[in-house]
C-alpha atoms as a PDB file:
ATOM      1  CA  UNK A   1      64.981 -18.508  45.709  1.00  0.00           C
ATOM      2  CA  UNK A   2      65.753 -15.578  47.841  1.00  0.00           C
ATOM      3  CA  UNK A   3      69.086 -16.233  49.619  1.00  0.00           C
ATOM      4  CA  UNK A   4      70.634 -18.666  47.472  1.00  0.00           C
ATOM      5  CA  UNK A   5      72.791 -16.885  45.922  1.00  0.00           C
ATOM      6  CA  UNK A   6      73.895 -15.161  49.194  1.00  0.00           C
ATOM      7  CA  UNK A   7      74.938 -18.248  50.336  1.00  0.00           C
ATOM      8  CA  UNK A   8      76.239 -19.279  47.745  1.00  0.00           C
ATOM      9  CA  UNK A   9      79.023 -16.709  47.901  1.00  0.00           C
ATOM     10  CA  UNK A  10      79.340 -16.972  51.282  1.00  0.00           C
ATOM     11  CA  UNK A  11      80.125 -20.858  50.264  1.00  0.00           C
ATOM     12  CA  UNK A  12      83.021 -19.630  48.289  1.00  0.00           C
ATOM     13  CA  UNK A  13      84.268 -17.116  50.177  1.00  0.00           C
ATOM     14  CA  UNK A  14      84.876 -19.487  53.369  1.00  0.00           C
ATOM     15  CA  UNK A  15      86.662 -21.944  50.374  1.00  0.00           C
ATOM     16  CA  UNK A  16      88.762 -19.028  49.310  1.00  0.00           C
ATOM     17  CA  UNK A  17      89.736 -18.449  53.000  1.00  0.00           C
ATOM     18  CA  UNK A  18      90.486 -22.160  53.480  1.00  0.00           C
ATOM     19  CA  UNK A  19      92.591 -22.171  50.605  1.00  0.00           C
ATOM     20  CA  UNK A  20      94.776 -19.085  51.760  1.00  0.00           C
ATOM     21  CA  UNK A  21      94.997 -20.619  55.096  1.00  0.00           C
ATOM     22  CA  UNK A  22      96.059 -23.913  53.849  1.00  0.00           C
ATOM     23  CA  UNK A  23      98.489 -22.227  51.172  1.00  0.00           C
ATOM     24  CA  UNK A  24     100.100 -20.332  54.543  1.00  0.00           C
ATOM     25  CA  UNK A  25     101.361 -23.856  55.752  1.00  0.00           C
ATOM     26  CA  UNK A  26     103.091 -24.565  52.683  1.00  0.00           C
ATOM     27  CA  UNK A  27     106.797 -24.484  53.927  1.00  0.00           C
ATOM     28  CA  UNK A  28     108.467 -25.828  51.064  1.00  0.00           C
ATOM     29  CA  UNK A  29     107.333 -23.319  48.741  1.00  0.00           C
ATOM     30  CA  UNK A  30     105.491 -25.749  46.200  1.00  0.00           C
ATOM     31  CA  UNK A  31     102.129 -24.263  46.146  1.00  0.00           C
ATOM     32  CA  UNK A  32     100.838 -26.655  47.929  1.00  0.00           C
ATOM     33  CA  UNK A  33     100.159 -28.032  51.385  1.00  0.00           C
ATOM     34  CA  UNK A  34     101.571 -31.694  52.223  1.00  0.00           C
ATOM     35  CA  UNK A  35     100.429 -33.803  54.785  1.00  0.00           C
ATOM     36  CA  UNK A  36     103.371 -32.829  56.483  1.00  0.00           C
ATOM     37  CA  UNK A  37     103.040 -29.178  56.113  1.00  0.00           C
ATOM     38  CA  UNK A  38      99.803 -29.311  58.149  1.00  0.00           C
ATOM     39  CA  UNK A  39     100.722 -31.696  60.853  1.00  0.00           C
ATOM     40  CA  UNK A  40     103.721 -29.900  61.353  1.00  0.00           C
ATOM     41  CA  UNK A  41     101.920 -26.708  62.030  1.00  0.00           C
ATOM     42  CA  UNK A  42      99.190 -28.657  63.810  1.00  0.00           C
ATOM     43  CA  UNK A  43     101.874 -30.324  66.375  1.00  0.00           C
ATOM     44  CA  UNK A  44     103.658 -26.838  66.661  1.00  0.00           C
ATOM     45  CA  UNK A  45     100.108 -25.180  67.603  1.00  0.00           C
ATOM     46  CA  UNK A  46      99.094 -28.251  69.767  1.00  0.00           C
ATOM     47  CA  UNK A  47     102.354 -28.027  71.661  1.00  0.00           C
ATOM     48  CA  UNK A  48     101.759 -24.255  72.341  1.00  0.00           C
ATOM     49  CA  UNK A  49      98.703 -24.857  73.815  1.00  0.00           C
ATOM     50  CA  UNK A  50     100.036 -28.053  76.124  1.00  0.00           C
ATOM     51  CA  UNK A  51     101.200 -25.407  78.907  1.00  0.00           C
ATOM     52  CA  UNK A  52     101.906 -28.156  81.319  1.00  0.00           C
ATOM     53  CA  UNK A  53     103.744 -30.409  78.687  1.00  0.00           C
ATOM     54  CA  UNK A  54     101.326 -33.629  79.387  1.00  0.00           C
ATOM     55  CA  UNK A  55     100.552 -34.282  75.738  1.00  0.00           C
ATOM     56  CA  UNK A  56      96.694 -32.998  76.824  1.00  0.00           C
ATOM     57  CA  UNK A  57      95.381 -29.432  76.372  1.00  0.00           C
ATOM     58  CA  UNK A  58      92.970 -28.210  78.816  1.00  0.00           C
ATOM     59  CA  UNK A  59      90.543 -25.385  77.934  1.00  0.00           C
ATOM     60  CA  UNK A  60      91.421 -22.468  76.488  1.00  0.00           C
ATOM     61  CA  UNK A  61      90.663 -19.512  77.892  1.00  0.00           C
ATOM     62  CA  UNK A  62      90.359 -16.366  75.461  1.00  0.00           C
ATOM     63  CA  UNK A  63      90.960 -13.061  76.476  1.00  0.00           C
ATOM     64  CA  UNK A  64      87.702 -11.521  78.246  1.00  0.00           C
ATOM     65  CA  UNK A  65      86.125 -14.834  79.003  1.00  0.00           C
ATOM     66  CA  UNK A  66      86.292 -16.622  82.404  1.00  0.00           C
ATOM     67  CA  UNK A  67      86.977 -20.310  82.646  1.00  0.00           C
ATOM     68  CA  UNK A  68      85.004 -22.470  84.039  1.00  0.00           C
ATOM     69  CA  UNK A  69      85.658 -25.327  86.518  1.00  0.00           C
ATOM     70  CA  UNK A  70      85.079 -29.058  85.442  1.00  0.00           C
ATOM     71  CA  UNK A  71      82.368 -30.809  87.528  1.00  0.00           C
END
């Protein structure tokens, strides 16, 4: 099947990406990423994005994009 294989490594590329990712939350050095680890970066992420300090995050707006208003 033409493709397959295409996605196939596509497949394991995004898994080698995840992996690295995950690996750069690994804080105590172990090799490997607790539970901890990630909600520890997750809050400290979540918390950067909370502008307003409400414990909500409204949209995000990216550079070059306009936000639009909630109807």
């Amino acid at each position: 099947m033409p493709g397959v294989s295409s996605h196939i490594k596509a497949s394991r590329s995004r898994i080698l990406e995840f992996q690295t990712l995950s690996l750069s939350y690994d804080t105590s050095g172990d090799g490997k990423t607790s539970l901890a680890e990630l909600e520890a970066h997750l809050r400290k992420r979540f918390m950067s994005l909370d502008k307003n300090g409400d414990g909500k995050v409204d949209a995000v707006v990216r550079p070059g994009t306009t936000r639009k208003s909630p109807k």
